[in-house]
Protein backbone atom coordinates (compact mmCIF):
# COMPACT_ATOMS: atom_id res chain seq x y z
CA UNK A 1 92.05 126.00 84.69
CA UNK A 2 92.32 122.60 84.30
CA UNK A 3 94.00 120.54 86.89
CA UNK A 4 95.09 117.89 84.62
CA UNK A 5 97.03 120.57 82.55
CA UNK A 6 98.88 121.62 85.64
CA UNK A 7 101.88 119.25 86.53
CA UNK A 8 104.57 118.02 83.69
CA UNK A 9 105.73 114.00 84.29
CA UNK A 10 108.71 115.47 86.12
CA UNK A 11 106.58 117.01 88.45
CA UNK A 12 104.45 113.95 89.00
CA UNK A 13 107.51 111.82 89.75
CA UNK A 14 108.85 113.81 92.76
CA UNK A 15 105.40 112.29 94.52
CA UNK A 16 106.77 109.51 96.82
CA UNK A 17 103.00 108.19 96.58
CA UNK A 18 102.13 103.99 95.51
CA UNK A 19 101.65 105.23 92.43
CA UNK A 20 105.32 106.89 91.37
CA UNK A 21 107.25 104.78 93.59
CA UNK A 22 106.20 101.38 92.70
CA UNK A 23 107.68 100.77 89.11
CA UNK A 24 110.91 102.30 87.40
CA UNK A 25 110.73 105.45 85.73
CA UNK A 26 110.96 104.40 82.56
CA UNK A 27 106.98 102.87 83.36
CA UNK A 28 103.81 105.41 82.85
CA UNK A 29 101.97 104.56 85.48
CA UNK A 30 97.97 104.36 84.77
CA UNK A 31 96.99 101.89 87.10
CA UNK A 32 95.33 102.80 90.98
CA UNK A 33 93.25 105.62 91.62
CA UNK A 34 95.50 108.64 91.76
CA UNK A 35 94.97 111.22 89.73
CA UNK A 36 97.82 113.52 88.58
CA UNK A 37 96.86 117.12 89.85
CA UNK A 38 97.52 119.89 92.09
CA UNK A 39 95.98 119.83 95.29
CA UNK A 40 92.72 122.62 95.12
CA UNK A 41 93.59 125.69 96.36
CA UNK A 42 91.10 125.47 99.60
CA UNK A 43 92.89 122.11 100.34
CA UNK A 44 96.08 123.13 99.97
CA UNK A 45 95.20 126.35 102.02
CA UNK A 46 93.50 124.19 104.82
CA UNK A 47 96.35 121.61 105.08
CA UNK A 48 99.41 124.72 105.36
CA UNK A 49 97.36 126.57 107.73
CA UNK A 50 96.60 123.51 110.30
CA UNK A 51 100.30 122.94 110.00
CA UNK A 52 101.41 126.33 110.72
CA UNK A 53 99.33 126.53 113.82
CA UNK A 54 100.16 123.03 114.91
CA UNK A 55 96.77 121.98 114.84
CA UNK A 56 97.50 118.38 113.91
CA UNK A 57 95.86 116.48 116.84
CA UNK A 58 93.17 113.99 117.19
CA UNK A 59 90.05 114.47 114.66
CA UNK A 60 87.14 115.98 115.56
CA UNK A 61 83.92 114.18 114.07
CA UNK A 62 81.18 117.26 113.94
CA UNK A 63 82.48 119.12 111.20
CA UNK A 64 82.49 116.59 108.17
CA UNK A 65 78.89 115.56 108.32
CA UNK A 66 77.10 118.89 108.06
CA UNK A 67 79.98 119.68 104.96
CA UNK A 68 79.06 116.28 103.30
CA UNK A 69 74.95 117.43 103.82
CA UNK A 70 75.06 120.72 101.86
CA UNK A 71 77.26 119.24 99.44
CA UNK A 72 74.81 116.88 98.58
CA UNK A 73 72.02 118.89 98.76
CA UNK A 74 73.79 121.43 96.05
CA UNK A 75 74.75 118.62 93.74
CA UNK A 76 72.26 116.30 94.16
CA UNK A 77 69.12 117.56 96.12
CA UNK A 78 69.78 114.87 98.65
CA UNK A 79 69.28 116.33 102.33
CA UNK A 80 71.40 113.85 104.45
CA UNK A 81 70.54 113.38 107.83
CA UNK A 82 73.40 114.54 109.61
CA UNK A 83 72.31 112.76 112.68
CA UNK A 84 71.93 108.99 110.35
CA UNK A 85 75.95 109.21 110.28
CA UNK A 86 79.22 108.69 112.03
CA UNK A 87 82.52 109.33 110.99
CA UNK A 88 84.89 106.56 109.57
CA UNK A 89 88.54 105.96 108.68
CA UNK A 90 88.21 105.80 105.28
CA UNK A 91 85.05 104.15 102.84
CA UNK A 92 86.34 100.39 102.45
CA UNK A 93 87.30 100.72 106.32
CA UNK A 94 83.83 102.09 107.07
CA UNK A 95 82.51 98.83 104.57
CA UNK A 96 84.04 96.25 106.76
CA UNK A 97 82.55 98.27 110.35
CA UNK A 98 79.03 98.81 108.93
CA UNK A 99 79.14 94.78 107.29
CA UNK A 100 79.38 94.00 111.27
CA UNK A 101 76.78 95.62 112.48
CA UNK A 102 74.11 93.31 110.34
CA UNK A 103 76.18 90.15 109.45
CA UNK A 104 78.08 87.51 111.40
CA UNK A 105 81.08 86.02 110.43
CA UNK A 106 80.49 83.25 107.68
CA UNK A 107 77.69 85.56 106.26
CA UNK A 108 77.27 86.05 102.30
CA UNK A 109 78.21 89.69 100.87
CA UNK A 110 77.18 89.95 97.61
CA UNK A 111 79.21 91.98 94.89
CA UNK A 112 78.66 92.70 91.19
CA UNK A 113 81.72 91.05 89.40
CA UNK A 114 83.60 92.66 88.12
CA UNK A 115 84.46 94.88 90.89
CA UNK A 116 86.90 97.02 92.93
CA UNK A 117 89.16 94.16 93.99
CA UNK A 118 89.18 95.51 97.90
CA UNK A 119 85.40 94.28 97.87
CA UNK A 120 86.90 90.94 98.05
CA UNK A 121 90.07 91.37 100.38
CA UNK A 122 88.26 93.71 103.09
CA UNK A 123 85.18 91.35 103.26
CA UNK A 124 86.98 88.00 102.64
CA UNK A 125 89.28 89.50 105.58
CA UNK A 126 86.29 90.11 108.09
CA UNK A 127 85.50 86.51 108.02
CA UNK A 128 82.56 87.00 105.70
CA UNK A 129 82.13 85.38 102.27
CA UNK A 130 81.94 87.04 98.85
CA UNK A 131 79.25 85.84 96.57
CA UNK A 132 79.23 86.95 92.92
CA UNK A 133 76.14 88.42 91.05
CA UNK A 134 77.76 89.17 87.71
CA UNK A 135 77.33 92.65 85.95
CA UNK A 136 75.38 91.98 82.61
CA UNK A 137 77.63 92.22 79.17
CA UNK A 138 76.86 95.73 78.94
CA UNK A 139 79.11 96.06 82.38
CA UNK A 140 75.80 97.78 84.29
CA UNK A 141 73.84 95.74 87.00
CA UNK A 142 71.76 92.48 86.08
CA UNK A 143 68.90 92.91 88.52
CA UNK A 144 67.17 89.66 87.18
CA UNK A 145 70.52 87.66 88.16
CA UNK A 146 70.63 89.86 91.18
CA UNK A 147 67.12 88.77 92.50
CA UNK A 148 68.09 85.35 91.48
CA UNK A 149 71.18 85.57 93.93
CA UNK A 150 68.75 87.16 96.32
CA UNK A 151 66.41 84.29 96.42
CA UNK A 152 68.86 81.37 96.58
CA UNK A 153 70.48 83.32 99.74
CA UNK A 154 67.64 83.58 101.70
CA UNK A 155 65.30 81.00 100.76
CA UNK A 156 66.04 78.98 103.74
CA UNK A 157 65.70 81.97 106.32
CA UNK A 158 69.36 83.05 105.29
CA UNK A 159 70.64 86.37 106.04
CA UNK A 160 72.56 88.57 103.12
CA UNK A 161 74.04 91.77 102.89
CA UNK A 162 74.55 93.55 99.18
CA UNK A 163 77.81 95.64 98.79
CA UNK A 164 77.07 97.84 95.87
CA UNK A 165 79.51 100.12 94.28
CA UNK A 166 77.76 103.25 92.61
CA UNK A 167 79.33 104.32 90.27
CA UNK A 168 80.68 101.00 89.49
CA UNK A 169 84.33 100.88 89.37
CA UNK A 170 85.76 99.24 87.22
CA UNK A 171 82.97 99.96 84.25
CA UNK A 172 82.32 103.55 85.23
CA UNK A 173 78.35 102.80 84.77
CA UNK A 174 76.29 105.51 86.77
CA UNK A 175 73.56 103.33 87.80
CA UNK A 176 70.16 105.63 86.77
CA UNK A 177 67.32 105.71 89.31
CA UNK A 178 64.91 103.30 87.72
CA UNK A 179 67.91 100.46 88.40
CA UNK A 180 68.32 101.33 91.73
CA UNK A 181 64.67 101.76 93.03
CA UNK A 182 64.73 98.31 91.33
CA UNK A 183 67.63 97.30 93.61
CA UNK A 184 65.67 99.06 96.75
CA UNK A 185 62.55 97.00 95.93
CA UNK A 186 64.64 93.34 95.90
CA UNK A 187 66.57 94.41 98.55
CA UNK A 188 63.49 94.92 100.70
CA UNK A 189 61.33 92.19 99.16
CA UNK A 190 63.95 89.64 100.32
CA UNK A 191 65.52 91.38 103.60
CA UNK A 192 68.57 92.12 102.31
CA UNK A 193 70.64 94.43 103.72
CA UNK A 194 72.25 97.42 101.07
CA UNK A 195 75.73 98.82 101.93
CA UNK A 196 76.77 101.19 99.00
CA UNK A 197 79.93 102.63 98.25
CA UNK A 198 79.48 105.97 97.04
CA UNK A 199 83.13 107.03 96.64
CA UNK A 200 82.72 108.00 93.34
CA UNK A 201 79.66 109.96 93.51
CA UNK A 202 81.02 113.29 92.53
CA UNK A 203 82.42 112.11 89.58
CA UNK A 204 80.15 111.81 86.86
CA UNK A 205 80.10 112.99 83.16
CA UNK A 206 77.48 113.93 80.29
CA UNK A 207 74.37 113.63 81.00
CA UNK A 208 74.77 110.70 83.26
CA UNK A 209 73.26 111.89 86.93
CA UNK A 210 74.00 110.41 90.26
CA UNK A 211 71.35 109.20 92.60
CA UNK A 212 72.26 108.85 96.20
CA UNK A 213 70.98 105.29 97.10
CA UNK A 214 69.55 106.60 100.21
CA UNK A 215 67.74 109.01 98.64
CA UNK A 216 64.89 106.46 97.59
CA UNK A 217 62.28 104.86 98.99
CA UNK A 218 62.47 101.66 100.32
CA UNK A 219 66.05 102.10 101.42
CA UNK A 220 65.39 103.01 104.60
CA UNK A 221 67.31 99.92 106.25
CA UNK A 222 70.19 100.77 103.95
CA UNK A 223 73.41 102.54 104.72
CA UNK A 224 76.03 104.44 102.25
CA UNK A 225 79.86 105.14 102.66
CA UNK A 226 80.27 109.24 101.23
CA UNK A 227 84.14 110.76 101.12
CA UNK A 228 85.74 113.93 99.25
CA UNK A 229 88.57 111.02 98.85
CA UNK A 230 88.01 110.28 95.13
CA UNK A 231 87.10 113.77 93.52
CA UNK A 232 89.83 115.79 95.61
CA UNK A 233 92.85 113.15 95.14
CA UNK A 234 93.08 112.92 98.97
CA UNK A 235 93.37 109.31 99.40
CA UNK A 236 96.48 110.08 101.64
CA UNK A 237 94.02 112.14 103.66
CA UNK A 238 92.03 109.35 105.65
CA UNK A 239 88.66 110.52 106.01
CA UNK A 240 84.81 109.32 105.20
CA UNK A 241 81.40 109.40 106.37
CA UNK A 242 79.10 105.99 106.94
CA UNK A 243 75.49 107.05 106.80
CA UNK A 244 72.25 104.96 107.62
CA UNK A 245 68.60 104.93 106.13
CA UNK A 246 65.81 106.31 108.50
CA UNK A 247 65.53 102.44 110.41
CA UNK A 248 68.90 101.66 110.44
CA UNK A 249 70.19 104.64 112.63
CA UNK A 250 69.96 102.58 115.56
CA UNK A 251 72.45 99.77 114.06
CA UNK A 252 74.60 102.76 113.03
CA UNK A 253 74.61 103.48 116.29
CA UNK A 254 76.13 100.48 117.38
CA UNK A 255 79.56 101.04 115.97
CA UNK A 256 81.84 101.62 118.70
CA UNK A 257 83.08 105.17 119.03
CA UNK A 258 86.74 104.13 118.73
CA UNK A 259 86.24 103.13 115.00
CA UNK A 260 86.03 106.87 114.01
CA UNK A 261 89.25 108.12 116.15
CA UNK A 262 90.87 106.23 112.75
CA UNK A 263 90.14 109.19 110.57
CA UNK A 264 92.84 111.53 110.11
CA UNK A 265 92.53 114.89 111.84
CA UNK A 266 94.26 117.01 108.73
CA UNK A 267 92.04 114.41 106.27
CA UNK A 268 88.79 115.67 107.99
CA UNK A 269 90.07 119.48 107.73
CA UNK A 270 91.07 118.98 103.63
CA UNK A 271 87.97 116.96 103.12
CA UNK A 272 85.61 119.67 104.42
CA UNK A 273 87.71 122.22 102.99
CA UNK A 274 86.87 120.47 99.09
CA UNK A 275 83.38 120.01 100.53
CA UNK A 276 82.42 123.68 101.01
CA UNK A 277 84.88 125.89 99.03
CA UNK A 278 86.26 123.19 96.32
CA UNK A 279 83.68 123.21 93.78
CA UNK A 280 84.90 124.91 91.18
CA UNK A 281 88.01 123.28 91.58
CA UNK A 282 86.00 120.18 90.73
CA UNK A 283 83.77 120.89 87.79
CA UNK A 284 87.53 122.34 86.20
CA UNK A 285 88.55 119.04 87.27
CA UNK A 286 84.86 117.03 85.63
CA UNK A 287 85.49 119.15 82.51
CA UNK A 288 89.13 117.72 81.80
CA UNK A 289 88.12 114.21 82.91
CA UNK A 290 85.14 114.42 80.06
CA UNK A 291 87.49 115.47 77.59
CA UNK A 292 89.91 112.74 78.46
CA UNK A 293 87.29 110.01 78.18
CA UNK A 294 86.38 111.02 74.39
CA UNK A 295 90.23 111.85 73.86
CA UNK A 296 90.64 108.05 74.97
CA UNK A 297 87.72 106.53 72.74
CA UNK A 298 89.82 108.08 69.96
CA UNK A 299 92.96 106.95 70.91
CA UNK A 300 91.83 103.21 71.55
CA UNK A 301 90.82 103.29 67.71
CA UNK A 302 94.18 104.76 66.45
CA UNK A 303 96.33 102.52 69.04
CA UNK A 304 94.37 99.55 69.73
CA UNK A 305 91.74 98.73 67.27
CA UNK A 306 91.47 95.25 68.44
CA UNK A 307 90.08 96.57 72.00
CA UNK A 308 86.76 97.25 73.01
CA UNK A 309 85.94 100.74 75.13
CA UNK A 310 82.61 101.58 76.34
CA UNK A 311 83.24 105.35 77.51
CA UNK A 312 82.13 105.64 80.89
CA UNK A 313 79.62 107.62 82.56
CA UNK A 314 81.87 108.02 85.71
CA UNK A 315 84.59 108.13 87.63
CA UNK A 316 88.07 108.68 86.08
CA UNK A 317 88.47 104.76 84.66
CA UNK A 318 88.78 103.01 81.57
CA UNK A 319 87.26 99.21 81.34
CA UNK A 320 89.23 97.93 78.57
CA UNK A 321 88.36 94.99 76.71
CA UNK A 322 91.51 93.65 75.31
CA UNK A 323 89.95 90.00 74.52
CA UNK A 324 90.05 90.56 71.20
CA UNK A 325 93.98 91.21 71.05
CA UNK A 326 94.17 86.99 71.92
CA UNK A 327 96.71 87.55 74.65
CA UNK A 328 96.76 85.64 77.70
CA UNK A 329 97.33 88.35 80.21
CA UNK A 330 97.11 91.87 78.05
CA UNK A 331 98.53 93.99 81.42
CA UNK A 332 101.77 92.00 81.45
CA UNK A 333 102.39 92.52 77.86
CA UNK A 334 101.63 96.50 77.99
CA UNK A 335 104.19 96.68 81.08
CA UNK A 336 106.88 94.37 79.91
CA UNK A 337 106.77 95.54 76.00
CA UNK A 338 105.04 98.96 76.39
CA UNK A 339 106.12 100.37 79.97
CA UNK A 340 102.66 101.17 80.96
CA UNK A 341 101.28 100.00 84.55
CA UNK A 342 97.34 99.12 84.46
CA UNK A 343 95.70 96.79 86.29
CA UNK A 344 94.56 93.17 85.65
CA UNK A 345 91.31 92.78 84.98
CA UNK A 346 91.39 89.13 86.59
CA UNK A 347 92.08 90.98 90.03
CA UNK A 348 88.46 92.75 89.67
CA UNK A 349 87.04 88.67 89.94
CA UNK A 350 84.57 86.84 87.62
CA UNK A 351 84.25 88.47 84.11
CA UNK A 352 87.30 90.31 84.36
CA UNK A 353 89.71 87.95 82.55
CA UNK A 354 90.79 89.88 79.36
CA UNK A 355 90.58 93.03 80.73
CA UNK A 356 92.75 96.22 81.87
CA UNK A 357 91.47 98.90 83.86
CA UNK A 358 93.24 102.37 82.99
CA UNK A 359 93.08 105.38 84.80
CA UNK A 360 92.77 108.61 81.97
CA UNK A 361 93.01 111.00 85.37
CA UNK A 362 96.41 112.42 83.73
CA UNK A 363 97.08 115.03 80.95
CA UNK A 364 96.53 114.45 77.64
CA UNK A 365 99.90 114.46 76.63
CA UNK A 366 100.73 111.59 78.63
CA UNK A 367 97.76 109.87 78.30
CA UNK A 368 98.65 109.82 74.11
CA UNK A 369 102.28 108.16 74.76
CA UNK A 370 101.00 105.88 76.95
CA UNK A 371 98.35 104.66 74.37
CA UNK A 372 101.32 104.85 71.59
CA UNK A 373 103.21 102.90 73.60
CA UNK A 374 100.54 100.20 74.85
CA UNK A 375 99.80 99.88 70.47
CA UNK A 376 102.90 99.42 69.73
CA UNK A 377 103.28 96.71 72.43
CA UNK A 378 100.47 94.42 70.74
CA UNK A 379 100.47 96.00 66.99
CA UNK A 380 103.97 95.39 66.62
């Protein structure tokens, strides 16, 4: 069945989560990463039965690691080392403890604008600094600008690190394998170090296939952050996994024990339980986020035909391009006129002025009145 079927929008505002609690109810909200589902039955299962027994103590670290390795051996012949990886809060925490381990403070972190706008806080936060490599027009990676940034970082001896988001949020471009064994290849010509944020891995439509970064060669001083987070819904459910390439295992090493007692003991015990018995849950779950996608292409044309949509290859997000419409800031005028939440694309940094990133990880039914209502908001 599909999850997205499953809960009416009286159901979904009972949730005392960011998402229902931050605007009035009169406001659809399609804006952060929540998706509107039922928990899958092996979560649910695994989160009643830890609190009947009481087991909700400190988390233990040796369970996630070998779920997360035949997980992404079934899905994407990838045999993770489970030795290469240590157990983390959650990914953009993990980011920020990894981004120590090979830079100092005052470092450059480069990011491919537009981009998940925590990139910037978390790293800006550290003490680090954020340097832009734009994503080309076509919202996928720009390797030439990339190895352009590359060069000017370290020409003098300089030391970089590259935070990569794959699959990029907010364009939903699955980067294919020739791109990043083009990244690997700059990365290594130039000694940068790779940090990839893998989040969305699982969630990929079509024919659109995700390559674990680490998977390739030449990545072998790389690292990757890997949680059930995103596919599951169980952002409330602190868990992920950092990871290292075969010669960085000994930086990974490095990061003090403490930073994994962070993780949540019931998010590691729902995360495995998606891991190993969730899986149908989740291709239910890909099937009604593929429909949704097309469902939305159509909708933008009936609504909105003054917006450009490139339908994403994954995740569960919609990269609007509302240029087009001539409006100075398109989110404020679909929540004040149209009672629909998105988020700015000017929060997502350089290239994201004119945009609004929309999450289609609801039912159809609402996802059709909030498009009515976002077209009558700029139609008139």
């Amino acid at each position: 069945m599909n999850p997205l079927h499953q809960l009416t929008l009286d159901q979904l505002r009972r949730r005392t989560s960011v998402k229902w609690t931050v605007y009035p109810d009169d406001v659809l909200p399609l804006w952060v990463a929540e998706m509107d589902v039922p928990p899958a039955e092996p979560v649910r299962r695994a989160l009643v039965d830890a609190a009947e027994r009481g087991d909700t103590g400190y988390s233990s670290a040796g369970v996630y690691a070998p779920a997360m390795r035949d997980f992404a051996a079934a899905r994407w012949g990838w045999q993770l080392d489970v030795d290469a990886t240590r157990l983390v809060p959650d990914v953009m925490r993990g980011v920020v403890e990894v981004l120590r381990l090979v830079t100092d403070p005052g470092d450059p972190v480069v990011v491919n604008s537009p981009v998940y706008p925590p990139f910037y806080a978390f790293v800006e936060h550290d003490g680090r600094r954020v340097v832009e490599s734009p994503l080309g027009e076509d919202g996928r990676l720009d390797l030439a600008h990339l190895e352009a940034t590359f060069t000017s970082l370290t020409r003098d001896g300089g030391r970089a690190s590259y935070l990569l988001c794959s699959p990029h949020n907010p364009t939903g471009a699955v980067h294919t394998r020739e791109e990043l064994t083009e990244v690997a290849r700059l990365a290594e010509m130039y000694g940068v170090r790779v940090v990839a944020d893998e989040i969305h891995a699982p969630i990929v439509h079509g024919d659109a296939r995700h390559t674990p970064y680490l998977s390739l060669p030449g990545t072998e001083r790389a690292f990757a952050l890997l949680s059930a987070s995103k596919a599951w819904n169980l952002p409330g459910a602190k868990a992920a996994l950092a990871v290292a390439g075969a010669d960085a295992t000994e930086d990974l090493h490095r990061m003090p024990e403490e930073v994994g007692h962070g993780a949540s003991h019931l998010g590691v015990l729902s995360h495995v339980a998606a891991l190993r018995e969730g899986g149908g849950w989740l291709d239910d779950l890909l099937a009604g986020l593929d429909a949704n996608r097309l469902l939305l292409a159509d909708l933008v044309a009936e609504h909105l035909p003054g917006v450009g949509y490139r339908v994403p290859d994954g995740t569960y997000l919609a990269w609007l391009d509302c240029r087009g419409l001539g409006l100075e800031d398109p989110g404020r005028v679909f929540m004040k006129k149209g009672r629909v939440a998105l988020q700015r694309g000017s929060d997502f940094g350089t290239g994201g002025e004119g945009f609004v990133r929309l999450n289609f990880a609801t039912s159809p039914t609402i996802l059709e009145e909030a498009l009515r209502r976002m077209g009558s908001a700029v139609m008139g």
